[in-house]
Protein backbone atom coordinates (compact mmCIF):
# COMPACT_ATOMS: atom_id res chain seq x y z
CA UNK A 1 124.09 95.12 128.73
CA UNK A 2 122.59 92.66 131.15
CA UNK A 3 125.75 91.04 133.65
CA UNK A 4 125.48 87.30 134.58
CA UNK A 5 127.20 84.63 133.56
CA UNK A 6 126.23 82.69 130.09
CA UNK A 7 127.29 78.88 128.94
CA UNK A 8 127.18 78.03 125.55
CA UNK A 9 127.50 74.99 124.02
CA UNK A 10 127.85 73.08 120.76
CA UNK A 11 126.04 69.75 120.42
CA UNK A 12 128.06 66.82 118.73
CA UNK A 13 127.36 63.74 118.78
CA UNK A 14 130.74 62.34 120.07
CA UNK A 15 131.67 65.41 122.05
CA UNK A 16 129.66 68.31 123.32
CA UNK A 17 131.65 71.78 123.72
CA UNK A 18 131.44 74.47 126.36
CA UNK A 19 132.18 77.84 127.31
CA UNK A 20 131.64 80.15 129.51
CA UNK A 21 131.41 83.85 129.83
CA UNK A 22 132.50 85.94 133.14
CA UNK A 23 129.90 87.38 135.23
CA UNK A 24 130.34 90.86 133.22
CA UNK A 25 129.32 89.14 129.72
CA UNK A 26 132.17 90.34 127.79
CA UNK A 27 134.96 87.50 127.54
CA UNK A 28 134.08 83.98 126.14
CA UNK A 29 136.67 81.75 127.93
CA UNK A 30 136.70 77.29 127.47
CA UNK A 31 135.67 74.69 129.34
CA UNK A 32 136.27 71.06 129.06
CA UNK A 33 134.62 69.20 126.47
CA UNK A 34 132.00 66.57 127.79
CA UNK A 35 130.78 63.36 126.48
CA UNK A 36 127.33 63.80 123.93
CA UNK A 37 125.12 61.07 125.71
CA UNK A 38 122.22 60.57 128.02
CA UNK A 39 123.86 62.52 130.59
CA UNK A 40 124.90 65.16 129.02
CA UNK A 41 122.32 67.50 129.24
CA UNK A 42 121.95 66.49 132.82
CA UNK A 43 125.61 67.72 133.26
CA UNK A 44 125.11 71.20 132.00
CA UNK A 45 122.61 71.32 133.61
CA UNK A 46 124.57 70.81 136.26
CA UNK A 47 127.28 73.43 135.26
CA UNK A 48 124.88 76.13 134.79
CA UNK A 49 123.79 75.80 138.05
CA UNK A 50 127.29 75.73 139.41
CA UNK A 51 128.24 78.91 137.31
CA UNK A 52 124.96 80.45 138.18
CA UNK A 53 124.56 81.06 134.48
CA UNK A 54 121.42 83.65 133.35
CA UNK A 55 120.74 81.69 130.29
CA UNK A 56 122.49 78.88 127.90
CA UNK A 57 123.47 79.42 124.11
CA UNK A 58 123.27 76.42 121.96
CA UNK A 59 124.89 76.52 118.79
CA UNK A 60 122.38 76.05 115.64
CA UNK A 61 124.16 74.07 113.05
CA UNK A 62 122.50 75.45 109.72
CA UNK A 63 123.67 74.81 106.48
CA UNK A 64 125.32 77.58 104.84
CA UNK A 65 121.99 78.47 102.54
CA UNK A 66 120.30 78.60 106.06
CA UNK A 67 118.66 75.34 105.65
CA UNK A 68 118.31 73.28 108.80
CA UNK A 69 119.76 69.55 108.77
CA UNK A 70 120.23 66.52 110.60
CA UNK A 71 122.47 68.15 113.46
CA UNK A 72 119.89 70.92 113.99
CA UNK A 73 117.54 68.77 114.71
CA UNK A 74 119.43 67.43 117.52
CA UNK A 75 121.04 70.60 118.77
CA UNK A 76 117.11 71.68 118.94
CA UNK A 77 116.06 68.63 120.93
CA UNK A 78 118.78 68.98 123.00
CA UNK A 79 118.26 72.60 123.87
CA UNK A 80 114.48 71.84 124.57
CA UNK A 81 115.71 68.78 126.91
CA UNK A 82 117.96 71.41 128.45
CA UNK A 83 115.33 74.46 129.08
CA UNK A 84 112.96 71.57 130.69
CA UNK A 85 115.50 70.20 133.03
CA UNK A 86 116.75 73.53 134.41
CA UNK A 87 114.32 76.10 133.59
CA UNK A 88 116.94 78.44 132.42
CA UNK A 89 116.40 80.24 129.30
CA UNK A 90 118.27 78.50 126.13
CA UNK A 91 118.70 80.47 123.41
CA UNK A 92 119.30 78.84 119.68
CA UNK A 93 121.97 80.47 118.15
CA UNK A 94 123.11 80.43 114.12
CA UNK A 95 126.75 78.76 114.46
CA UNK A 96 127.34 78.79 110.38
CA UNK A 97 131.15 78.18 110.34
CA UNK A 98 132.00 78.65 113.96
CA UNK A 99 134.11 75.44 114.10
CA UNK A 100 136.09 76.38 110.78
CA UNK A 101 137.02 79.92 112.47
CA UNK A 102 137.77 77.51 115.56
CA UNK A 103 139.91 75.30 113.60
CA UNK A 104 141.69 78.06 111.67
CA UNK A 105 142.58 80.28 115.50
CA UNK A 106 143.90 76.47 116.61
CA UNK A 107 145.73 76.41 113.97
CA UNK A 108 147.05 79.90 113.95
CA UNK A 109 148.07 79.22 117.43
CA UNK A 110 150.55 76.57 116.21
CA UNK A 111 148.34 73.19 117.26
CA UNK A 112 147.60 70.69 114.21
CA UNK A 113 144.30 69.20 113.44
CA UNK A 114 145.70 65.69 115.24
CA UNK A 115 146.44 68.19 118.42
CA UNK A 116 143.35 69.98 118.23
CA UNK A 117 140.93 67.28 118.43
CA UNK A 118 139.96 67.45 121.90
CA UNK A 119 139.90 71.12 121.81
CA UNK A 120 137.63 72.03 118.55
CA UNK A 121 133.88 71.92 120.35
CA UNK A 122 135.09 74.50 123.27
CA UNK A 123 136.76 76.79 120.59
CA UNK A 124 133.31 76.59 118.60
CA UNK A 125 131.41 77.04 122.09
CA UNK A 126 133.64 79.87 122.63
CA UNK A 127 132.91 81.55 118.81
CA UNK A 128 129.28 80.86 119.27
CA UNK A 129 129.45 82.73 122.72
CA UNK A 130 131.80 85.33 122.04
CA UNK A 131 129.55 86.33 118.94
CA UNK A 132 126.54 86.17 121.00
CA UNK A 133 127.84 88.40 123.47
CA UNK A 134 129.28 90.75 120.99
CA UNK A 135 125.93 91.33 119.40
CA UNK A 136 124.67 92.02 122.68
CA UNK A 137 126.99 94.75 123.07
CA UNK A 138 126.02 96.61 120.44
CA UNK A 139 122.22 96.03 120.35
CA UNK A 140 121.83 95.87 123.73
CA UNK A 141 119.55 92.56 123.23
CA UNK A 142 119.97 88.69 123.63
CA UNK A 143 120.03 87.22 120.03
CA UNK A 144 118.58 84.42 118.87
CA UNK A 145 115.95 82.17 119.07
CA UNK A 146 114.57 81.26 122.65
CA UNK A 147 113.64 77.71 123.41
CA UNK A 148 110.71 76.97 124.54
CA UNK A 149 108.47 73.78 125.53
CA UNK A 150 104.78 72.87 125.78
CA UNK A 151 104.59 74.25 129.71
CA UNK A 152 106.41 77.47 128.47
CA UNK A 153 104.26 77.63 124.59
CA UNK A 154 100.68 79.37 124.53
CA UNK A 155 99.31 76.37 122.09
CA UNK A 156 100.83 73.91 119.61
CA UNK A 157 100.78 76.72 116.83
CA UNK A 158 102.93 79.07 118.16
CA UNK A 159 105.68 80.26 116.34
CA UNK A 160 109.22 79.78 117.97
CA UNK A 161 109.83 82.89 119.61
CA UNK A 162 112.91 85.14 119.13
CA UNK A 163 114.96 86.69 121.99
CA UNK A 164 114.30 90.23 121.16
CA UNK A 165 110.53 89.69 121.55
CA UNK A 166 110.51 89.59 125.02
């Protein structure tokens, strides 16, 4: 398993979530939810260059046939927008129900949906990451799909490629 520290985050468009791992890639832990806005990719960014992260997982809001909507667009522009800024590798990950398992551990931890407000994108950063590390752990691979823009594309008809083909 590769050590380094990963972000992952969970495009809103009110809030954006974080998280970050610990330089071993084993424990998801929260960080404090930014604003979703024109500066937000510039403050992860930011973060991951603070944290010395090796790469940044962006949640993949699919619907639950595996269809992509509205909010996958955006996560995907987002994540592009991030991987040209800072170069890092962004990885696209499937978050299918990470903020209802977020919502349900809040909830199990005594905190009401009025109490939990501010907290929900982290948790769901912190599913999304956790997962992703997980998987790593027993594959020994990223998962996911890897982000990548025209300088970092052979051609326009490339197919997006996936982590494990690297």
């Amino acid at each position: 398993m590769r050590t380094g520290v990963r972000l992952a985050v969970d495009v809103g468009t009110s809030r954006i979530g974080l998280a970050r791992s610990d330089a071993t890639g084993t424990l998801a832990v929260p960080l404090e939810a930014i604003r979703a806005g024109e500066q937000s990719v510039a403050t992860v960014a930011a973060l991951a260059a603070e944290w010395e992260a090796i790469e940044v997982i962006v949640g993949l809001p699919l619907h639950l046939d595996g269809r992509p909507g509205a909010s996958a667009h955006l996560a995907r522009e987002w994540a592009t927008a991030l991987h040209s800024l800072s170069g890092l590798p962004v990885l696209m990950v499937d978050e299918r129900l990470s903020t209802a398992q977020a919502q349900r551990a809040l909830r199990e931890a005594g905190l009401s949906t009025r109490q939990s407000r501010s907290l929900i994108d982290s948790a769901s950063a912190v599913m999304v990451l956790q997962g992703a590390l997980d998987q790593e752990a027993r594959t020994g691979q990223a998962g996911g799909e890897s982000v990548r823009t025209a300088e970092t594309r052979g051609g326009p008809n490339d197919e997006p490629a996936r982590a494990d083909d690297d």
